[in-house]
C-alpha atoms as a PDB file:
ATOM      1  CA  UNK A   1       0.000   0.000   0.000  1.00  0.00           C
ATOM      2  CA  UNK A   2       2.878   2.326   0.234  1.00  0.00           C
ATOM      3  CA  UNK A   3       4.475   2.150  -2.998  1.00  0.00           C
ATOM      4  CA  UNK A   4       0.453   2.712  -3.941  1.00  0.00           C
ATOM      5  CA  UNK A   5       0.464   6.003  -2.348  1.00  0.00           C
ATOM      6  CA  UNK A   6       3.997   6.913  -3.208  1.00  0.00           C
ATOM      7  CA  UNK A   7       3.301   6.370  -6.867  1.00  0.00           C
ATOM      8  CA  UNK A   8       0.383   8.419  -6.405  1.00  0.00           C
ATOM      9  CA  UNK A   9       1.414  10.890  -4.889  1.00  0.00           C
ATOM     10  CA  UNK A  10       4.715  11.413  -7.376  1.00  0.00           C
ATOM     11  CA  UNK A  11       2.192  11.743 -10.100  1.00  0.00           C
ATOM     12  CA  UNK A  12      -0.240  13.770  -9.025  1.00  0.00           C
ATOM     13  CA  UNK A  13       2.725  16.457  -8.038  1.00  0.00           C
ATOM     14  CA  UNK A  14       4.234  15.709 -11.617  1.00  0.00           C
ATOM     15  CA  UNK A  15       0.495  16.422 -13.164  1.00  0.00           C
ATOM     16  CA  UNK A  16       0.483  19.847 -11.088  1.00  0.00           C
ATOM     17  CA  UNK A  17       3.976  20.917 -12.421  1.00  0.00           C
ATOM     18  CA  UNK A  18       3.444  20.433 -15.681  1.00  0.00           C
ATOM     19  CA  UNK A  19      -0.101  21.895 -15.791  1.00  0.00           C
ATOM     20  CA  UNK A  20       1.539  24.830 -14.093  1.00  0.00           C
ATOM     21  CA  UNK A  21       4.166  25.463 -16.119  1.00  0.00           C
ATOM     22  CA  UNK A  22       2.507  25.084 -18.838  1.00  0.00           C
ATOM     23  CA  UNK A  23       0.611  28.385 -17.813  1.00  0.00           C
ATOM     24  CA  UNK A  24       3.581  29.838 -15.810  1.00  0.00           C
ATOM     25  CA  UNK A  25       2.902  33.286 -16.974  1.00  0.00           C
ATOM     26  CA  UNK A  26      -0.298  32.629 -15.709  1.00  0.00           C
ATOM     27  CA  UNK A  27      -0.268  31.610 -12.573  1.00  0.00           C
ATOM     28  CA  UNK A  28       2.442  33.704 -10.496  1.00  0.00           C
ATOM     29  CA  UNK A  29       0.956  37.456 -11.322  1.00  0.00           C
ATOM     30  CA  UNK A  30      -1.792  39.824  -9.809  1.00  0.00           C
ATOM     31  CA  UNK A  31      -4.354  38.091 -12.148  1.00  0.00           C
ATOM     32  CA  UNK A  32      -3.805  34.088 -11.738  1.00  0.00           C
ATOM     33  CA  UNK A  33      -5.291  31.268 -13.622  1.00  0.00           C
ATOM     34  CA  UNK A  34      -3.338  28.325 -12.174  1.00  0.00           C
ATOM     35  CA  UNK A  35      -5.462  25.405 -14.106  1.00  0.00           C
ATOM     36  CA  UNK A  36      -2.996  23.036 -11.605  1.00  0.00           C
ATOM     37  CA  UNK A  37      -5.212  24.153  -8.713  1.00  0.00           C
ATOM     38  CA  UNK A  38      -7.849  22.309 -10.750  1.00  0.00           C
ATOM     39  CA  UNK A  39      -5.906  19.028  -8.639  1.00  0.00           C
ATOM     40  CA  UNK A  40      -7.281  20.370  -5.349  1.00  0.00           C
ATOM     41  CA  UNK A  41     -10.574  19.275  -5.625  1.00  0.00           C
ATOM     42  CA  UNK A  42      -8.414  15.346  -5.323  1.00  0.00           C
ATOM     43  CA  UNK A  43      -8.826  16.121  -1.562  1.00  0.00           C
ATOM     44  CA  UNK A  44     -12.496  16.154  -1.704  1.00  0.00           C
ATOM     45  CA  UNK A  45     -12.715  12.061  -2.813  1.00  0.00           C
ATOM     46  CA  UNK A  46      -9.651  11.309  -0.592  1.00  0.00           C
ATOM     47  CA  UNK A  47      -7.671  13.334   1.896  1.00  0.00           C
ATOM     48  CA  UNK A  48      -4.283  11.408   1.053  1.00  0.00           C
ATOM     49  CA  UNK A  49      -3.964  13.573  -2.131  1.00  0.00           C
ATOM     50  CA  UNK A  50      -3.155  16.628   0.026  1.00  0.00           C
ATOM     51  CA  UNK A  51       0.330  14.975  -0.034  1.00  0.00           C
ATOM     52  CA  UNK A  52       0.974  14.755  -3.713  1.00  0.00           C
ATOM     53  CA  UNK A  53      -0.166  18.412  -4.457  1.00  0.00           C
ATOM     54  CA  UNK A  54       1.530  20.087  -1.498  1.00  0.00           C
ATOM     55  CA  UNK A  55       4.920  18.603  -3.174  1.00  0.00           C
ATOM     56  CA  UNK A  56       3.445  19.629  -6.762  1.00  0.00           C
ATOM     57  CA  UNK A  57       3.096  23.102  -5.631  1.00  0.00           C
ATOM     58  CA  UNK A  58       6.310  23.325  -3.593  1.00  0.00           C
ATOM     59  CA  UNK A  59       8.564  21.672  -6.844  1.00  0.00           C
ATOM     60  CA  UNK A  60       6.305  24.585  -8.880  1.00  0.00           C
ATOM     61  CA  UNK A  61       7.139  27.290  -6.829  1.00  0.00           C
ATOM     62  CA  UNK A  62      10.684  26.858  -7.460  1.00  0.00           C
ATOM     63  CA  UNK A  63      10.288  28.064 -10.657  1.00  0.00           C
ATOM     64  CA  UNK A  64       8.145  31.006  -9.551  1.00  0.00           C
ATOM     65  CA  UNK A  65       9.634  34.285 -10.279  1.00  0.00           C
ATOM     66  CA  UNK A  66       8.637  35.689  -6.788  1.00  0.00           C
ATOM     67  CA  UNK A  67      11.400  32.919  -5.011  1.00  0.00           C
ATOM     68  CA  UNK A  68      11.403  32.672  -1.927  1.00  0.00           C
ATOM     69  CA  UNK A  69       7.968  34.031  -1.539  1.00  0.00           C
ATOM     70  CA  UNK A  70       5.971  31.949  -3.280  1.00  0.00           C
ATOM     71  CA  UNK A  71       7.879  29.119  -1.692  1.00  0.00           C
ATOM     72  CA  UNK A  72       6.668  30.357   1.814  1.00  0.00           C
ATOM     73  CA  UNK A  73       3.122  31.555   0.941  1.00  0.00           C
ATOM     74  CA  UNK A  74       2.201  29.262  -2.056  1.00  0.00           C
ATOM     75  CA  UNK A  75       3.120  26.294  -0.112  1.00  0.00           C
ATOM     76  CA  UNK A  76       1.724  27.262   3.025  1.00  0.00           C
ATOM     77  CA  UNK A  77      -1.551  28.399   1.545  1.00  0.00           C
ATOM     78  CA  UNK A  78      -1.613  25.087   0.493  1.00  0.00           C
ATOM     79  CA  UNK A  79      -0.969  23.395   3.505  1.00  0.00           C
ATOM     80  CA  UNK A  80      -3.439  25.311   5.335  1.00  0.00           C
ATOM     81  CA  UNK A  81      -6.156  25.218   2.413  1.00  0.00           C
ATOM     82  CA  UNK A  82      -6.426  21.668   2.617  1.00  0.00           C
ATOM     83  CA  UNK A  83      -6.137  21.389   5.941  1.00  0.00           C
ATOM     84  CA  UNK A  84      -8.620  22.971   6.937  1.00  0.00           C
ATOM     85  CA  UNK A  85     -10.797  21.678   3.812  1.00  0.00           C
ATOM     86  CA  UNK A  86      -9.699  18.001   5.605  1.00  0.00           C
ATOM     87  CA  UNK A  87     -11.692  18.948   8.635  1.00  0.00           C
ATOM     88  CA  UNK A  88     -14.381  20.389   7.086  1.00  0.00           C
ATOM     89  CA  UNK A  89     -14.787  16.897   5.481  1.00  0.00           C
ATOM     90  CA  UNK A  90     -15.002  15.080   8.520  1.00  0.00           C
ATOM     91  CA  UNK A  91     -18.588  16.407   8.685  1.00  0.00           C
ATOM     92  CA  UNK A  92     -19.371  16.728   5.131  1.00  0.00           C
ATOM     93  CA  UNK A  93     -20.191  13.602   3.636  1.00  0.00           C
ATOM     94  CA  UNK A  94     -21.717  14.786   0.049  1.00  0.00           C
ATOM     95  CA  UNK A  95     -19.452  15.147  -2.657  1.00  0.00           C
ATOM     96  CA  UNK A  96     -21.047  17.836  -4.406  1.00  0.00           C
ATOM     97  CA  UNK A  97     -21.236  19.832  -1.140  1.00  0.00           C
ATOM     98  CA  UNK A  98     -17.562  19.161  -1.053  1.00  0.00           C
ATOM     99  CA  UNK A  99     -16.107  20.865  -4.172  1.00  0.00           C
ATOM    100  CA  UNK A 100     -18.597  23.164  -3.738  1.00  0.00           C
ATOM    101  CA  UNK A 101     -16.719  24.075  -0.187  1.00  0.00           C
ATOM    102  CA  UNK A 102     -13.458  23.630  -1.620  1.00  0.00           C
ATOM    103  CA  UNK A 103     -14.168  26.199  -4.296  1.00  0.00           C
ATOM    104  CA  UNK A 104     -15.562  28.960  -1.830  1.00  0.00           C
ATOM    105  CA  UNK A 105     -12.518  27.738   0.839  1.00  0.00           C
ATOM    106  CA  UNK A 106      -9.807  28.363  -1.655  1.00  0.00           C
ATOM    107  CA  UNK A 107     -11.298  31.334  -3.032  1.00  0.00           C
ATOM    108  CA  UNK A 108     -11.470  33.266   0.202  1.00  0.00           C
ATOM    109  CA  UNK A 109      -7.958  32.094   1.657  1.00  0.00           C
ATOM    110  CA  UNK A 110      -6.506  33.743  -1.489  1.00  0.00           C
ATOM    111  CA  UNK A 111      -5.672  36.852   0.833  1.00  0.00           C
ATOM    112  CA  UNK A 112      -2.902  34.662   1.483  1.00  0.00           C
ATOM    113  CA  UNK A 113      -1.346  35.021  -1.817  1.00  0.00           C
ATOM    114  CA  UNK A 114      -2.797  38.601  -2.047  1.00  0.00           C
ATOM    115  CA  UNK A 115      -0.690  39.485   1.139  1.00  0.00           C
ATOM    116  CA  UNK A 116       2.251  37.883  -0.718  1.00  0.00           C
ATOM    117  CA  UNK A 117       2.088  40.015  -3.715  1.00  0.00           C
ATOM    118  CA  UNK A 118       2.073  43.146  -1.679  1.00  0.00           C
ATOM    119  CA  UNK A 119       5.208  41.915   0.368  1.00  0.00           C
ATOM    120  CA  UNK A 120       7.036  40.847  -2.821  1.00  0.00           C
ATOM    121  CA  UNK A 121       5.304  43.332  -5.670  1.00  0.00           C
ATOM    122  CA  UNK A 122       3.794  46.099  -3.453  1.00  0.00           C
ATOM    123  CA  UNK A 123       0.715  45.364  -5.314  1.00  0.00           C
ATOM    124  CA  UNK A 124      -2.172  47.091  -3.597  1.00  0.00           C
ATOM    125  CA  UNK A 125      -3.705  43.873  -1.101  1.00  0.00           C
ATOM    126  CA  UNK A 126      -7.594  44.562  -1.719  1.00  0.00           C
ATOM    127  CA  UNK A 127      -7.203  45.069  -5.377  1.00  0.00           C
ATOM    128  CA  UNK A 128      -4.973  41.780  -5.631  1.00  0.00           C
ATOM    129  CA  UNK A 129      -6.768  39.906  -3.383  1.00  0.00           C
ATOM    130  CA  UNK A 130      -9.888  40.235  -5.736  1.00  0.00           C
ATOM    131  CA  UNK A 131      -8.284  39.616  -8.705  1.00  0.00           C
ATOM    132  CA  UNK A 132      -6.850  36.149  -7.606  1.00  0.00           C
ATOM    133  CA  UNK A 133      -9.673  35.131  -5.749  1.00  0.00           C
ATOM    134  CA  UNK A 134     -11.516  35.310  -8.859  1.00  0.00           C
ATOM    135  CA  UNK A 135      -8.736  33.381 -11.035  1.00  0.00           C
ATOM    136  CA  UNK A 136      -8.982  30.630  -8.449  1.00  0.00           C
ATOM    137  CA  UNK A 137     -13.059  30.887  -8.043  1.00  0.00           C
ATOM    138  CA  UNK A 138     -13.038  30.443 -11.854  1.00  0.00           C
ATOM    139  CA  UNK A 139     -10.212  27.362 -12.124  1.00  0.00           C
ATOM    140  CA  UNK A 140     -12.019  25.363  -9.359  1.00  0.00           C
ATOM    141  CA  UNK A 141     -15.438  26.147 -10.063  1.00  0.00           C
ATOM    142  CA  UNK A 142     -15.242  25.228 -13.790  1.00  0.00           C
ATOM    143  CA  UNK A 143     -12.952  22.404 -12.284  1.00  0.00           C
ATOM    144  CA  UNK A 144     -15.530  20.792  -9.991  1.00  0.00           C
ATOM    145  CA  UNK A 145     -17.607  19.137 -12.399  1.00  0.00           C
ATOM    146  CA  UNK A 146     -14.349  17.684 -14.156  1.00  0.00           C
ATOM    147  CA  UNK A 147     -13.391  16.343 -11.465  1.00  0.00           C
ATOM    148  CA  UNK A 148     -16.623  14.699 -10.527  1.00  0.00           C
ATOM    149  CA  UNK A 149     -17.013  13.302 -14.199  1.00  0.00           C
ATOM    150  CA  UNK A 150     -13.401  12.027 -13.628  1.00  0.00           C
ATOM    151  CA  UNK A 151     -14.061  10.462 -10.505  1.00  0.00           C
ATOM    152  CA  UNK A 152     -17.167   8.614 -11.826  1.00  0.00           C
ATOM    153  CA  UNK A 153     -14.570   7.081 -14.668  1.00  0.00           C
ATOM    154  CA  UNK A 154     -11.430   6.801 -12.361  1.00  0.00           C
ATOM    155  CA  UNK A 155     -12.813   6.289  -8.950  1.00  0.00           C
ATOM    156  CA  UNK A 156     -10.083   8.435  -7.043  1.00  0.00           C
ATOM    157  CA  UNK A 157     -10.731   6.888  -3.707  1.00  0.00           C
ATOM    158  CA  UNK A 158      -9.502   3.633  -4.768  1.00  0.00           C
ATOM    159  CA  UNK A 159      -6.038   5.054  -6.315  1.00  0.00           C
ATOM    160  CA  UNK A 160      -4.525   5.653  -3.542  1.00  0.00           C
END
């Protein structure tokens, strides 16, 4: 069962990286469409993905052009994110009700990565804040039904 959930894990981090940088230019700015956070909604079928997209975004963010930063605040947004989107599951059975929570959860907890890019760009924190949250409200709320399609195909809970 380990080697099950290592394997897993390595490729759902490999998927995020490569969806990332394929949008790099998108998804490090003011205005971010990182499609990658698309892999989030994983958490909502089984809360063992967390693992393989906390690495996905930590081996991204090396490659972010805001360093150090994003390494701090992308990851920890992250961490926290799901973490607290773990609990919430504990009493949310539904999956719908799920993405649904995860969408709303990751949208709101953008200020992280708004508070970031005033740190790192001095880009005004309301204005910012806005303009990711709606980036990420867009990726995982066109994202939810994917994933749920996927899920009826792939069964996540059982891959890992």
């Amino acid at each position: 069962m380990k080697i099950k959930f290592l394997a897993a894990s390595g490729i759902i981090a490999a998927l995020y990286i490569a969806v990332t940088l394929l949008v790099a230019p998108f998804g490090f700015t003011e205005v971010q469409f990182r499609v990658s956070e698309i892999f989030n909604h994983l958490v909502a079928f089984n809360p063992r993905f967390a693992v393989g997209i906390i690495l996905g975004v930590f081996i991204s963010n090396l490659f972010s052009p805001l360093g150090i930063y994003d390494l701090l605040f992308g990851v920890g947004h992250s961490m926290i994110t799901l973490g607290l989107f773990i609990l919430i599951c504990k009493f949310v059975k539904n999956i719908w009700a799920r993405l649904i929570i995860n969408t709303f959860l990751f949208t709101c907890t953008m200020f992280i990565i708004a508070f970031e890019l005033n740190l790192a760009l001095e880009l005004p924190f309301l204005w910012t804040w806005l303009t990711v949250a709606a980036g990420e409200f867009v990726v995982l709320a066109v994202g939810a039904p994917i994933m749920y399609i996927l899920n009826k195909r792939l069964n996540f809970n059982h891959l890992i």
